[in-house]
Protein backbone atom coordinates (compact mmCIF):
# COMPACT_ATOMS: atom_id res chain seq x y z
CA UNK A 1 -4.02 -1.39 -15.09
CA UNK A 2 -3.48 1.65 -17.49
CA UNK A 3 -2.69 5.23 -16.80
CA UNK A 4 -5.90 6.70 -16.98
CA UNK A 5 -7.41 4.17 -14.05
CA UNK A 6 -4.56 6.43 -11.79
CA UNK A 7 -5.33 9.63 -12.07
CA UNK A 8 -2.81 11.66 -10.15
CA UNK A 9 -4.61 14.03 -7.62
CA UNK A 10 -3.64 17.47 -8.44
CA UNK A 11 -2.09 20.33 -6.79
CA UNK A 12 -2.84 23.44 -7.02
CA UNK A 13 0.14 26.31 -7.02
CA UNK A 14 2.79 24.34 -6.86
CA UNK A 15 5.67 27.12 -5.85
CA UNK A 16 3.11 28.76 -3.09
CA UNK A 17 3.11 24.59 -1.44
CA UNK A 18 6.80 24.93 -1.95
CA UNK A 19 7.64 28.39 -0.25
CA UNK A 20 5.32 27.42 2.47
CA UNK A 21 6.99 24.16 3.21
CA UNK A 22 10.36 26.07 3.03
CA UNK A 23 8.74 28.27 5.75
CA UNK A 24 7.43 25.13 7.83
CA UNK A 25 10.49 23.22 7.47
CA UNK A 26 12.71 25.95 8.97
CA UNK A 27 10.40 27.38 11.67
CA UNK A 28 9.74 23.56 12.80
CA UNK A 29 12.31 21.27 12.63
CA UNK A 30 14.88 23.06 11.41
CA UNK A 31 14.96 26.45 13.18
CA UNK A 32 18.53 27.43 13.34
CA UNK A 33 19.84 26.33 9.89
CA UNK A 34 19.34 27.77 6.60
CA UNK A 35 17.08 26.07 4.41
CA UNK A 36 16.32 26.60 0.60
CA UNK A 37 14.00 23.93 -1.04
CA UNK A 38 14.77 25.03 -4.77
CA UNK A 39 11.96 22.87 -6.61
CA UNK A 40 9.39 20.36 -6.09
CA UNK A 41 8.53 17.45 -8.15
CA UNK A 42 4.99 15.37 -8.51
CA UNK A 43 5.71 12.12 -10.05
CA UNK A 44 3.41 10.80 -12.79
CA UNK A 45 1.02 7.67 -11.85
CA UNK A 46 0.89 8.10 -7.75
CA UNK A 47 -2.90 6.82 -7.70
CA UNK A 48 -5.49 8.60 -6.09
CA UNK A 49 -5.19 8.12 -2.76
CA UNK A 50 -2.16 11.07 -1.60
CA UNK A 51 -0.72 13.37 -3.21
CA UNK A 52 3.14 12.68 -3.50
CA UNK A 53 5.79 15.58 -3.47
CA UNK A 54 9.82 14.77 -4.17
CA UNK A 55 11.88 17.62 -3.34
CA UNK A 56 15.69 17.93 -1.91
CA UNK A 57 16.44 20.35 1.35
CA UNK A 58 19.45 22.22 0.69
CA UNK A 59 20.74 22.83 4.63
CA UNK A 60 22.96 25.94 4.94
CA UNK A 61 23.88 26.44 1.15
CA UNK A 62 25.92 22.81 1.44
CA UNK A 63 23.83 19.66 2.87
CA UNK A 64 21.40 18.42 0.53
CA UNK A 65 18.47 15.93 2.18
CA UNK A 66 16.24 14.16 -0.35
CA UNK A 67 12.45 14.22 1.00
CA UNK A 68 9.41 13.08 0.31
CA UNK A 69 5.65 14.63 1.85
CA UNK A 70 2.99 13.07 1.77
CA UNK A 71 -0.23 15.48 1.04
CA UNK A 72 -3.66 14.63 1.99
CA UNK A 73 -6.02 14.36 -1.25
CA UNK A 74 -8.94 16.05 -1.63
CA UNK A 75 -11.32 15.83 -4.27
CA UNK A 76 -15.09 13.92 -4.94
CA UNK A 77 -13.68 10.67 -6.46
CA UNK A 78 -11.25 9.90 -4.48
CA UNK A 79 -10.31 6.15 -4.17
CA UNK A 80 -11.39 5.70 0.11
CA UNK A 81 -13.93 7.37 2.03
CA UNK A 82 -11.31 8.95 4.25
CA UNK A 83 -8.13 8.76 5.05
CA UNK A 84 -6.19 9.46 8.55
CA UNK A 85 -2.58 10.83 7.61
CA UNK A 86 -1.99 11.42 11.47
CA UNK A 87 -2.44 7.29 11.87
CA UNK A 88 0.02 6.39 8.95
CA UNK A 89 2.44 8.56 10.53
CA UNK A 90 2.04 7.03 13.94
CA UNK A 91 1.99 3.35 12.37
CA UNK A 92 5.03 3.89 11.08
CA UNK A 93 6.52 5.36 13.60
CA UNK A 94 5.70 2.39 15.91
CA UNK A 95 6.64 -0.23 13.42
CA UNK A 96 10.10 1.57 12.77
CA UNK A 97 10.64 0.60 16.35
CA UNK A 98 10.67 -2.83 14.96
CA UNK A 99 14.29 -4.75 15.14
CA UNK A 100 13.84 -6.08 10.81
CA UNK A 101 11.29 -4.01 9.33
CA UNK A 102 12.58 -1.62 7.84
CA UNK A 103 10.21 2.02 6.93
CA UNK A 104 10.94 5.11 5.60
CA UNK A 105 12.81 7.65 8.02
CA UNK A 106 10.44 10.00 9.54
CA UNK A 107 11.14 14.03 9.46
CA UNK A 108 7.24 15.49 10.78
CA UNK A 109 3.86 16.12 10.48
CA UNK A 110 1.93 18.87 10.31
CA UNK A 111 -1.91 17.03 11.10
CA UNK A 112 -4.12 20.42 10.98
CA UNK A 113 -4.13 21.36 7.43
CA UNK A 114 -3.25 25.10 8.36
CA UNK A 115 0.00 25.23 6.21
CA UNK A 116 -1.09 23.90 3.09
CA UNK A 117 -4.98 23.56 3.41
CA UNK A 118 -4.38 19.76 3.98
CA UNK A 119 -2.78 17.54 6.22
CA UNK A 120 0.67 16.12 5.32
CA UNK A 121 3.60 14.26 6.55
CA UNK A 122 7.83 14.64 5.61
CA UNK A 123 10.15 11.50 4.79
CA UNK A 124 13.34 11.40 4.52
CA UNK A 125 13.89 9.83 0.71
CA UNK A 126 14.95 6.07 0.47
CA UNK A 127 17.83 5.63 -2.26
CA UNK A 128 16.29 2.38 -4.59
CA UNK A 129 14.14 0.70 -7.10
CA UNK A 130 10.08 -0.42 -7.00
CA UNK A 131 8.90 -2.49 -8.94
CA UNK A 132 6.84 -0.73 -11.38
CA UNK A 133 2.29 -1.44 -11.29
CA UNK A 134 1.46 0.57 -14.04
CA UNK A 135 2.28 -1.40 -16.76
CA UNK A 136 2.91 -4.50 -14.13
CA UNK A 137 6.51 -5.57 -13.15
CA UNK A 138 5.65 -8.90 -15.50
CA UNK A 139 5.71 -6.44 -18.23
CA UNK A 140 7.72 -3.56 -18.05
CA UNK A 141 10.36 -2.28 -15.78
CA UNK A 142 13.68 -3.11 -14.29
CA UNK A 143 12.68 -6.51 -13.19
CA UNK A 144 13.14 -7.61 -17.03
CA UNK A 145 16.62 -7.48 -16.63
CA UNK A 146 17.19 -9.15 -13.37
CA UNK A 147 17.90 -12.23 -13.21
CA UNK A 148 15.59 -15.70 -12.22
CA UNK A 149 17.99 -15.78 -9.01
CA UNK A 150 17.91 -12.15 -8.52
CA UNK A 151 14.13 -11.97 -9.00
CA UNK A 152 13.75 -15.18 -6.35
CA UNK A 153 15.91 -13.34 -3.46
CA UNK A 154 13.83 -10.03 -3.84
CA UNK A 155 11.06 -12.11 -3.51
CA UNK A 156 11.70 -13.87 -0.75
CA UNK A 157 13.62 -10.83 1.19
CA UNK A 158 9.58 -9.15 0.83
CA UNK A 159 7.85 -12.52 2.49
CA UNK A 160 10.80 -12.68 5.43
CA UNK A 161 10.36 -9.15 5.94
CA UNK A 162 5.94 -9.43 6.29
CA UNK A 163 6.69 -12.45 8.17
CA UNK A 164 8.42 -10.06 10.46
CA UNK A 165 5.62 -8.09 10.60
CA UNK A 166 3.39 -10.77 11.69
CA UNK A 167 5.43 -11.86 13.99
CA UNK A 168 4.95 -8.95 16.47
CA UNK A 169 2.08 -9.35 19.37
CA UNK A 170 0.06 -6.19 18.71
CA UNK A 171 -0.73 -5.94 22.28
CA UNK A 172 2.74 -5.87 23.10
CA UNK A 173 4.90 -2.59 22.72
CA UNK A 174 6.12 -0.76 20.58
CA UNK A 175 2.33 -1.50 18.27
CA UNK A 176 -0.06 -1.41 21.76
CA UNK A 177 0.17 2.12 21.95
CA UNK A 178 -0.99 2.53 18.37
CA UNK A 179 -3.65 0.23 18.44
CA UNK A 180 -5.16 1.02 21.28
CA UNK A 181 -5.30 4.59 20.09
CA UNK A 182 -6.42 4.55 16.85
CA UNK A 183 -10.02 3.98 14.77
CA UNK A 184 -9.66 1.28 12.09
CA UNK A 185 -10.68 -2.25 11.33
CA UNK A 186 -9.66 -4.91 13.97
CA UNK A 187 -11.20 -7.69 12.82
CA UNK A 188 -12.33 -9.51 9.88
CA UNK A 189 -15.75 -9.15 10.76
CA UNK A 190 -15.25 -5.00 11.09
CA UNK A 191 -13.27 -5.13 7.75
CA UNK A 192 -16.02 -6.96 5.66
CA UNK A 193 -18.35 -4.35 7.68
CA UNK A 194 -16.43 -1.49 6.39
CA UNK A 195 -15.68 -3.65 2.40
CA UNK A 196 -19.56 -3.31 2.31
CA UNK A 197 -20.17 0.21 3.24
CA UNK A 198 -17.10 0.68 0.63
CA UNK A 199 -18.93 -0.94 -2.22
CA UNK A 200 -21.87 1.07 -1.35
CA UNK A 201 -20.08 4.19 -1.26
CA UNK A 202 -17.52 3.85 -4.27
CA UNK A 203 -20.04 2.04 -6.88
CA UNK A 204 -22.65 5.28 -6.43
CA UNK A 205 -25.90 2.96 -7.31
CA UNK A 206 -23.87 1.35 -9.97
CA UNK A 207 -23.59 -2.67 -9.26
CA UNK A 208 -20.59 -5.16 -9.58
CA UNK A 209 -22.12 -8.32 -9.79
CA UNK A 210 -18.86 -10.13 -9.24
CA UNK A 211 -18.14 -8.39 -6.23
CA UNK A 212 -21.42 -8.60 -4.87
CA UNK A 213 -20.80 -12.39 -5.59
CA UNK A 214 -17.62 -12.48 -3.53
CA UNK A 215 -18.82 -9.91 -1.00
CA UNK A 216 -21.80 -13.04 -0.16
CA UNK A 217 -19.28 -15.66 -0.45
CA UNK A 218 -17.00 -14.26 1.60
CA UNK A 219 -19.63 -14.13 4.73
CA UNK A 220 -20.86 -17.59 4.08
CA UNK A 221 -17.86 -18.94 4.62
CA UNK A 222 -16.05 -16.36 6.88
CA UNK A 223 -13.57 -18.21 9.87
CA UNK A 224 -12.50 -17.32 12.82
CA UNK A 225 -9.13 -15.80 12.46
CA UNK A 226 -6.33 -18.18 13.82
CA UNK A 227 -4.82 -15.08 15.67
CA UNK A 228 -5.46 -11.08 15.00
CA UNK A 229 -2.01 -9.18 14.14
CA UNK A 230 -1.66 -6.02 12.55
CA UNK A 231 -1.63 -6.05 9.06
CA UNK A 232 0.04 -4.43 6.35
CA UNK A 233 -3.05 -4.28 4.36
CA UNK A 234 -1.53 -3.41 0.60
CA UNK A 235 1.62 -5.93 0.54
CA UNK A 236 2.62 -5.75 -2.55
CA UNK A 237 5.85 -5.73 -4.42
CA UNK A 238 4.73 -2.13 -5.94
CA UNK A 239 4.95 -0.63 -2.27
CA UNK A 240 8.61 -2.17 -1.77
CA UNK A 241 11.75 -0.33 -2.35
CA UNK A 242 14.68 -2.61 -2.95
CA UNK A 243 18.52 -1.86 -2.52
CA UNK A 244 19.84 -0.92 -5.20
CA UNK A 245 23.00 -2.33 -4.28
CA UNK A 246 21.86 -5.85 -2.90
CA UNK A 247 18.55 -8.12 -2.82
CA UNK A 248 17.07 -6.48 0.28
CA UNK A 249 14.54 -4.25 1.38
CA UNK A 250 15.31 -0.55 1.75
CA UNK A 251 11.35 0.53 2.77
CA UNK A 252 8.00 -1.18 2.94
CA UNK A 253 5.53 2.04 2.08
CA UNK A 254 1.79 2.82 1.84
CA UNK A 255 0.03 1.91 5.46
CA UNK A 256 -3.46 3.67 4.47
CA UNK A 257 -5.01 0.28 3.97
CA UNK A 258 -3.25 -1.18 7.69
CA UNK A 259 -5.44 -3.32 9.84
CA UNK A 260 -5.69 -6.15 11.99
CA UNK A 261 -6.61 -9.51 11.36
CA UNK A 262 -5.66 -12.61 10.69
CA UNK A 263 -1.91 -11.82 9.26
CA UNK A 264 -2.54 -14.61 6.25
CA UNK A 265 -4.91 -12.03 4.46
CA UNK A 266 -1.51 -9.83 3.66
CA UNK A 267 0.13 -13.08 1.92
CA UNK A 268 -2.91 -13.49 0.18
CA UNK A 269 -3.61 -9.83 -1.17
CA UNK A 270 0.71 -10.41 -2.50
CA UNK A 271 -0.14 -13.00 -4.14
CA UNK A 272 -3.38 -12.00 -5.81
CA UNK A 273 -1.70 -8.65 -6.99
CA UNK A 274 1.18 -10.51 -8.30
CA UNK A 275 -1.58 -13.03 -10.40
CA UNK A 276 -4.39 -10.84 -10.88
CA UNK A 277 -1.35 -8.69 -12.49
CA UNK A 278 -0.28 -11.15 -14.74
CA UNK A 279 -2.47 -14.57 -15.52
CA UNK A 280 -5.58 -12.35 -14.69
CA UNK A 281 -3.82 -10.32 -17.52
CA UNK A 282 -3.25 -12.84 -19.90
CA UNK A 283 0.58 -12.73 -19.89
CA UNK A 284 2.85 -15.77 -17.92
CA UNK A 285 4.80 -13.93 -14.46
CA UNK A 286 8.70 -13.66 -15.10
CA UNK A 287 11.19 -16.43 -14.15
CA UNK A 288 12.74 -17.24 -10.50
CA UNK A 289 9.83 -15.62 -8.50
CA UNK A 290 8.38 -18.51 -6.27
CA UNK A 291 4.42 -19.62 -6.96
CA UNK A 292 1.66 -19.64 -4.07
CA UNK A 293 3.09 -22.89 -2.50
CA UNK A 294 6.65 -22.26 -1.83
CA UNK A 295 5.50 -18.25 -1.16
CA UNK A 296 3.03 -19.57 1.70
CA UNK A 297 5.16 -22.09 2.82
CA UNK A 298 8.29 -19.65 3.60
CA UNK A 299 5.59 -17.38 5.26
CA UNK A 300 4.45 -19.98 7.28
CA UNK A 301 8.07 -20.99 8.30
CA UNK A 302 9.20 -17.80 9.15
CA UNK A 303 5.68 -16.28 11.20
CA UNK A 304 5.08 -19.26 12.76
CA UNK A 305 1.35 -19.02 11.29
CA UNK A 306 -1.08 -21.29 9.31
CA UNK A 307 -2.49 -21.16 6.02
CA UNK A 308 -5.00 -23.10 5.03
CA UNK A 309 -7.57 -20.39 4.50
CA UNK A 310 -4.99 -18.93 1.75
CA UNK A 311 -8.30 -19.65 -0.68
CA UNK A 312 -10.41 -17.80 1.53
CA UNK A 313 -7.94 -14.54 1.95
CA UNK A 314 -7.21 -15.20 -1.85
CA UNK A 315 -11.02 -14.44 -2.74
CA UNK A 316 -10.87 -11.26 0.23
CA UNK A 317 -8.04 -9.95 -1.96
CA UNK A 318 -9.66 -9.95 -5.08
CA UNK A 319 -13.01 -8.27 -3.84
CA UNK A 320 -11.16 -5.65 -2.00
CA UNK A 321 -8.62 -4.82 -5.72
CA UNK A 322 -12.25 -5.14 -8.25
CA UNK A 323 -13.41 -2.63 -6.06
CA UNK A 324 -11.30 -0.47 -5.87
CA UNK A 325 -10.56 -0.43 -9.79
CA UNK A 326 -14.26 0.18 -10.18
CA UNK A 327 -13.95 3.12 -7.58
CA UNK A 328 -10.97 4.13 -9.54
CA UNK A 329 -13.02 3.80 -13.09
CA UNK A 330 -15.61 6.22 -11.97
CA UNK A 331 -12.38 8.99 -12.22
CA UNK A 332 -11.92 8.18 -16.04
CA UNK A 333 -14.63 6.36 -18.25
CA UNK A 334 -15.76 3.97 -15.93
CA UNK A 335 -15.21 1.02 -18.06
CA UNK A 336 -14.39 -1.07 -15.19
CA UNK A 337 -17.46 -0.24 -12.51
CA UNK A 338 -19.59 -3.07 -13.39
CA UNK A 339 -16.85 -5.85 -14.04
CA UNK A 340 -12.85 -5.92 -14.88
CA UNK A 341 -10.49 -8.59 -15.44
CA UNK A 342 -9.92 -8.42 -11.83
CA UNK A 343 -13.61 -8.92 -10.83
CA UNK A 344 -13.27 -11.85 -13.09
CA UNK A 345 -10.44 -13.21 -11.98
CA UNK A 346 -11.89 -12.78 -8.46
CA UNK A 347 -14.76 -15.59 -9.74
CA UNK A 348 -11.83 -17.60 -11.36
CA UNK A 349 -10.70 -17.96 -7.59
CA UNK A 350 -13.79 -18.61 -5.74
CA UNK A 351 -14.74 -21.21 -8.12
CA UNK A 352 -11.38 -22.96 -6.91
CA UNK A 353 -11.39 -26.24 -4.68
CA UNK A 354 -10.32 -24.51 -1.53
């Protein structure tokens, strides 16, 4: 993946966002303290889906709070049909709940768009690394330097931690709630409804004959899921931040893609992004981090769940990521609508023995 498939969504008057957040941020949840914000930042390479703002609160000329909002995109060719900011917030608000998951602290939300023209949510900022996408962790980054063991426990930590996940009966607080309330796909057969519309929607008449391909494969041979828990949706070591300190998990961010189904699709869409990232890229993955088997395995293990569809969720994955680099080509030169290494990797896969 290069820079110009991630177009960072732009903002517009940058100090007038940051005055006005000043002015929300005291009126709202901090009313009787003074409270400067002195600068905002917008790191490079934060995709396309939300605009990403790092700034620190300076409380009462002497307490300094790193943040981080998250800003509501808007725009023609953006990379999803819509988004819901209000349900992120509220996802992760439930699954912070959890006893070992562990999500960003949560500051507010302002849902309306009447402060900044856009809706947007506040995090408190999460001291760590991430593994780098853009060039891939296999690559480039601070995961050169770490060593095989190093690499193997971060690893791992990730799969205990969405084995966590998946262990949690959505019907069951503190995720009922959520559910119950909220619009999204809750089954496999609503998410390959809603893949389809996608293609329709994010190719704009062009065609992707791979993905087409996989799109028909995948409802030939679709299962029954072996139990439908919420799901992460875009596990991936990219959305992790690690201790900096130790081999654990600090945050597990990005929920716009969250779902439910059958919980072996998130294991699946880690391990494609880790492959399609790296053999799909012609270069060999970095020492110490476990392959599909022993990845799967520990899942299984630690969730309690099966996976012998892992070839099935393993072709999902790779439709859903060629699609949405082709809806991510149409922003730049569109090099990537009709195929991509990833589409072709995707056929690599489905040609598999499953």
């Amino acid at each position: 993946m290069t820079q110009e498939l991630r177009p960072t969504p732009s903002l517009d008057a940058p100090d007038t966002v940051r005055l006005s957040l000043q002015d929300w941020l005291t009126e709202s949840v901090y009313p009787n303290r003074k409270l400067i914000i002195p600068a905002i930042v917008i790191p490079e390479n934060t995709g396309m889906s939300n605009i990403t703002l790092l700034f620190d609160c300076v409380l009462d000329d002497q307490e300094t709070m790193p943040m981080v909002a998250r800003l509501q995109a808007q725009g023609d060719k953006l990379a999803f049909p819509e988004y819901n900011l209000p349900m992120q917030y509220a996802a992760m608000e439930a699954l912070g709940k959890i006893s070992g998951l562990q999500l960003p602290q949560l500051v507010a939300q302002e849902p309306s768009g009447e402060i900044l023209g856009t809706p947007f949510y506040i995090m408190q900022r999460c001291d760590g690394r991430i593994p780098p996408d853009m060039p891939p962790y296999h690559m480039d980054g601070w995961l050169l330097d770490a060593s095989p063991a190093d690499r193997k426990a971060l690893w791992n930590s990730a799969i205990s931690m969405i084995a966590t996940l998946h262990a949690q009966d959505p019907t069951a607080a503190p995720l009922a709630g959520f559910v119950q309330q909220y619009n999204f796909p809750k089954s496999l057969d609503e998410q390959l409804r809603y893949w389809e519309h996608y293609m329709a929607w994010g190719l704009e008449g062009a065609h992707n004959e791979a993905c087409e391909q996989a799109l028909a494969w995948l409802r030939q041979h679709q299962p029954e899921e072996q139990c439908l828990r919420l799901c992460w949706g875009d596990s991936r070591m990219a959305n992790v931040i690690f201790d900096p300190t130790k081999n654990e998990i600090a945050a597990l961010l990005d929920w716009e893609m969250l779902c439910m189904g059958d919980p072996l699709q998130d294991i699946a869409w880690w391990i494609f992004m880790d492959e399609v990232f790296s053999h799909g890229i012609g270069i060999p993955r970095l020492e110490g981090f476990p392959d599909i088997d022993t990845s799967t395995q520990l899942w299984s293990t630690l969730s309690g769940h099966k996976y012998d569809k892992l070839h099935y969720y393993r072709v999902y994955a790779g439709m859903r990521i060629s699609l949405i680099l082709a809806r991510m080509s149409l922003a730049t030169d569109g090099s990537m609508v009709e195929d991509s290494f990833a589409s072709q990797y995707t056929l690599k896969v489905m040609s598999e023995k499953n």
